[in-house]
N, C-alpha and C. Protein backbone atom coordinates (compact mmCIF):
# COMPACT_ATOMS: atom_id res chain seq x y z
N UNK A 1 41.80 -15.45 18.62
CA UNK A 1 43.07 -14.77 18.52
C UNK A 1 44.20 -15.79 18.45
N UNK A 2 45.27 -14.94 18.34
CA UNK A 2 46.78 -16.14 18.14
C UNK A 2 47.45 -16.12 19.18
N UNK A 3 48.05 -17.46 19.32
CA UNK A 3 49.20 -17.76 20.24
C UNK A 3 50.42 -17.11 20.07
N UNK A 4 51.13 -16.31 20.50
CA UNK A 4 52.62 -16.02 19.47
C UNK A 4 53.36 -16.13 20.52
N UNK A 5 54.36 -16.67 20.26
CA UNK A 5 56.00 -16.66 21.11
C UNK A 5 56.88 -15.43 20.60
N UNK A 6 57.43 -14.78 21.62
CA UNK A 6 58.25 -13.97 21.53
C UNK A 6 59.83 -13.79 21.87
N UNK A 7 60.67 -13.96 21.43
CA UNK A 7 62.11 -14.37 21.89
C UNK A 7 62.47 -12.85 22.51
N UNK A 8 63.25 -13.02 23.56
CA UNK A 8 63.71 -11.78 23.76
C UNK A 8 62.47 -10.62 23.89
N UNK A 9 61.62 -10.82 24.48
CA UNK A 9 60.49 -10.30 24.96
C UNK A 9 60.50 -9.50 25.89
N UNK A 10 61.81 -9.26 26.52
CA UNK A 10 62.28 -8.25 27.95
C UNK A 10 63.24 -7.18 27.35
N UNK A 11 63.22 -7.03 25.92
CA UNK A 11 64.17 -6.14 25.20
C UNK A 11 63.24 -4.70 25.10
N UNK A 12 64.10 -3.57 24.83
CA UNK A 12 63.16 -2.69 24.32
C UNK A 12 62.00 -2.79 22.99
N UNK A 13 62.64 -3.66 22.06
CA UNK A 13 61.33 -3.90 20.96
C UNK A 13 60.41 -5.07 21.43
N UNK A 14 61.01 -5.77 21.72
CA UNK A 14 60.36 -7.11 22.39
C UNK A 14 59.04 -7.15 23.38
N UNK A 15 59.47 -5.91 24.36
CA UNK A 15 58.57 -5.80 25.61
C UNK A 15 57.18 -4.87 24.98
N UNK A 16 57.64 -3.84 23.90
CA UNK A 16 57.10 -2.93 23.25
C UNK A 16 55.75 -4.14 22.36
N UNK A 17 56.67 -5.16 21.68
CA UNK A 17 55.41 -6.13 20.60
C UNK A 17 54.70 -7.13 21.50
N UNK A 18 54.98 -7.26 22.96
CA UNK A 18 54.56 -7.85 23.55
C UNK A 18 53.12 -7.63 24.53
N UNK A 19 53.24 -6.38 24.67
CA UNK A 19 52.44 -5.32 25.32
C UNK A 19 51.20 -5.13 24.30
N UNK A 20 51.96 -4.94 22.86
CA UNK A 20 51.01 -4.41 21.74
C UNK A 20 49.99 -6.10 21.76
N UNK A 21 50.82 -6.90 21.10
CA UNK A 21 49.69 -8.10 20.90
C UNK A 21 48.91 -8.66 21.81
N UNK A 22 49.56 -8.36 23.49
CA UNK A 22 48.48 -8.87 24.81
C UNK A 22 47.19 -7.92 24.18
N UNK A 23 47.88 -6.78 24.57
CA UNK A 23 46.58 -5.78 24.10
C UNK A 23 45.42 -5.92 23.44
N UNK A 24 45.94 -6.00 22.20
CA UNK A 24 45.12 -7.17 20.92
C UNK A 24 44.39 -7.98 21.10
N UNK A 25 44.73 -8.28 22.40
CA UNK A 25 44.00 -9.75 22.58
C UNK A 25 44.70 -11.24 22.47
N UNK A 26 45.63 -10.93 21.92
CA UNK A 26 46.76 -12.50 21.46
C UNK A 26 46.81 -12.85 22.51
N UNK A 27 47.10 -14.56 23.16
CA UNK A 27 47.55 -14.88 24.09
C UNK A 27 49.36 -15.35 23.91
N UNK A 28 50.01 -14.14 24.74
CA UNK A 28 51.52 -14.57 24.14
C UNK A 28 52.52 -14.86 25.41
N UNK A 29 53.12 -15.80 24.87
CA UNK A 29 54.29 -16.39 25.22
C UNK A 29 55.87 -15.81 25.37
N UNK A 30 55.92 -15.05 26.09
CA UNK A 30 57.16 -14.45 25.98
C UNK A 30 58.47 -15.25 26.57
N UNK A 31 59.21 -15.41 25.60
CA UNK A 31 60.76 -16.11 26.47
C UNK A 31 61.37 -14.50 26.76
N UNK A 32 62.15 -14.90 27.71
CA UNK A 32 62.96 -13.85 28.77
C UNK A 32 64.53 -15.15 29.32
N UNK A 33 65.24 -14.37 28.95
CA UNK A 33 66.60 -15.11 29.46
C UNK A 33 66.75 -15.17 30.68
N UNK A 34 67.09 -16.27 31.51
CA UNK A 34 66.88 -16.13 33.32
C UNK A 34 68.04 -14.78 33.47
N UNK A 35 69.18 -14.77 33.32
CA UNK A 35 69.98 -13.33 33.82
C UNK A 35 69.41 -12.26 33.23
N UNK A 36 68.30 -11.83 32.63
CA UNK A 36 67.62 -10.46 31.88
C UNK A 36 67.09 -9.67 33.31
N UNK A 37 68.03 -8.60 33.15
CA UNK A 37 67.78 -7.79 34.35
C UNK A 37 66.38 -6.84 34.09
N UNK A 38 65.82 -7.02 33.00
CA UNK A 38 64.77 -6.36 32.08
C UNK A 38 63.28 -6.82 32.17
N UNK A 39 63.26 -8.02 32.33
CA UNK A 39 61.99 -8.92 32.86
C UNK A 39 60.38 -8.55 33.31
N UNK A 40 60.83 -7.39 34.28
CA UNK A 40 59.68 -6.46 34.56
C UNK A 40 59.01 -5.56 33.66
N UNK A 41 59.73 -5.48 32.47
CA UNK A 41 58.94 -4.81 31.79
C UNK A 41 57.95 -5.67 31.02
N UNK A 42 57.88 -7.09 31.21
CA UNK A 42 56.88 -7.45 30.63
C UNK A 42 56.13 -8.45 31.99
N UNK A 43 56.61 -8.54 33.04
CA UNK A 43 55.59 -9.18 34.27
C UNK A 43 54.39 -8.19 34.46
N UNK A 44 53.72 -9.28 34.90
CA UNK A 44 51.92 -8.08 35.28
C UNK A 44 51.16 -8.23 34.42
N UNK A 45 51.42 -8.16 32.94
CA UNK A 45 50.62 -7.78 31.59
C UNK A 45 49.80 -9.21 31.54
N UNK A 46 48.26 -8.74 31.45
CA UNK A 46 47.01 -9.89 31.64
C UNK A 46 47.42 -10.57 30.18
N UNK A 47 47.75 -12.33 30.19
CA UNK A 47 47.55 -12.38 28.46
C UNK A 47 48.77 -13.02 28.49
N UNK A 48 49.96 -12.65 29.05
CA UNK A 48 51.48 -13.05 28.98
C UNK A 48 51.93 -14.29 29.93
N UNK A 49 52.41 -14.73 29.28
CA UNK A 49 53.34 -16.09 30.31
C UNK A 49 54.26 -16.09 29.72
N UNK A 50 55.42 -15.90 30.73
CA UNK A 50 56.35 -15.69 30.63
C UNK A 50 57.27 -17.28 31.16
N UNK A 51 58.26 -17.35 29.79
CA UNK A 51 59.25 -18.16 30.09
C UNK A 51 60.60 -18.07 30.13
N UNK A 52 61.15 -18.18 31.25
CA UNK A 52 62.30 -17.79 31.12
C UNK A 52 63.73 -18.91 31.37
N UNK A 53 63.99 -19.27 29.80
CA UNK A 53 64.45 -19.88 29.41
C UNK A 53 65.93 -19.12 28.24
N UNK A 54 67.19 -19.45 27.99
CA UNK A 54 67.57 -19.10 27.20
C UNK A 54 67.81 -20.01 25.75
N UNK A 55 68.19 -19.83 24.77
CA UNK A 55 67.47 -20.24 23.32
C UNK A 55 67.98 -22.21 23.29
N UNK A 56 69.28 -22.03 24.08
CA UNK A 56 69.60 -23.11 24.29
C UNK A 56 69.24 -24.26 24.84
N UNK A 57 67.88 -23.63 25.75
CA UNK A 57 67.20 -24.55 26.93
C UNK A 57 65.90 -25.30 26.07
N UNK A 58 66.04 -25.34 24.80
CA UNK A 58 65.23 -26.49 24.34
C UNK A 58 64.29 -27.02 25.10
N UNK A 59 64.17 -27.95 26.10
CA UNK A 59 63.21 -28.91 26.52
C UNK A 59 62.53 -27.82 27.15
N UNK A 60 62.90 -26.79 27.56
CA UNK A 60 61.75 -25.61 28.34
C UNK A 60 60.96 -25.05 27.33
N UNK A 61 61.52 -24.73 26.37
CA UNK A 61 60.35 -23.58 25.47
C UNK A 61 59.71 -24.16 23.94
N UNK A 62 60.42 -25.43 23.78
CA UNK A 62 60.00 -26.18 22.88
C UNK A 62 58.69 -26.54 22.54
N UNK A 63 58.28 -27.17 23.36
CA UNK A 63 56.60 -27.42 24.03
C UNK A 63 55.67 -25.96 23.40
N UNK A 64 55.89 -24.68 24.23
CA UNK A 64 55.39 -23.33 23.71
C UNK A 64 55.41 -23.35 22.24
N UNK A 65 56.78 -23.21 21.93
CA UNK A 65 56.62 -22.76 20.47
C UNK A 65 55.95 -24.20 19.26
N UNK A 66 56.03 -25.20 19.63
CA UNK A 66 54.94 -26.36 18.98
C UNK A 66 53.47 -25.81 18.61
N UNK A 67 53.12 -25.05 19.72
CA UNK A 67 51.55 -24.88 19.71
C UNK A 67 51.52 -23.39 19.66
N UNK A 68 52.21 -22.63 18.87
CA UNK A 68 52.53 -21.55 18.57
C UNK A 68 51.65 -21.06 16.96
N UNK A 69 50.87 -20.10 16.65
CA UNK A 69 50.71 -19.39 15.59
C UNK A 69 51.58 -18.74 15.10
N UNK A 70 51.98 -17.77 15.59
CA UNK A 70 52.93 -17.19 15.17
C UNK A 70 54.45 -16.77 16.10
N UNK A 71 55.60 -16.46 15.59
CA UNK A 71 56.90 -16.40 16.33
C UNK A 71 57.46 -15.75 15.84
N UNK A 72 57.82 -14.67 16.65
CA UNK A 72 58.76 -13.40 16.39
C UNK A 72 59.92 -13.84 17.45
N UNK A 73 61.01 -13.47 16.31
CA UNK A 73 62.48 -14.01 16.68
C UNK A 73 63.25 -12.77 16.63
């Protein structure tokens, strides 16, 4: 299966494609903005690691998305 990073992964579509591809089987990477009061909707889910970084924080999520298949922005 694929690696995928997900930006904004604590949004209503985000948490929704995030849920779908764990499901799947993908092992995914979700970024989550540290102030996202939304977060829980994607903690718990077997498959997910969650980073919570915002787009600006470079040296945090950089690394992830390198070894990334695919990335939904």
């Amino acid at each position: 299966m694929a690696r995928c990073v997900i930006t904004g992964a604590a949004s209503f579509i985000g948490s929704y494609l995030t849920r779908e591809l764990a499901r799947r089987g993908h092992e995914v990477i979700a970024l989550v903005r540290p102030e996202s009061r939304n977060a829980a909707a994607v903690e718990g889910i077997p498959g997910v690691r969650i980073i919570r970084a915002g787009m600006a924080d470079t040296e945090i999520w950089k690394p992830a998305v390198g070894a990334a298949d695919r990335f939904f922005h």
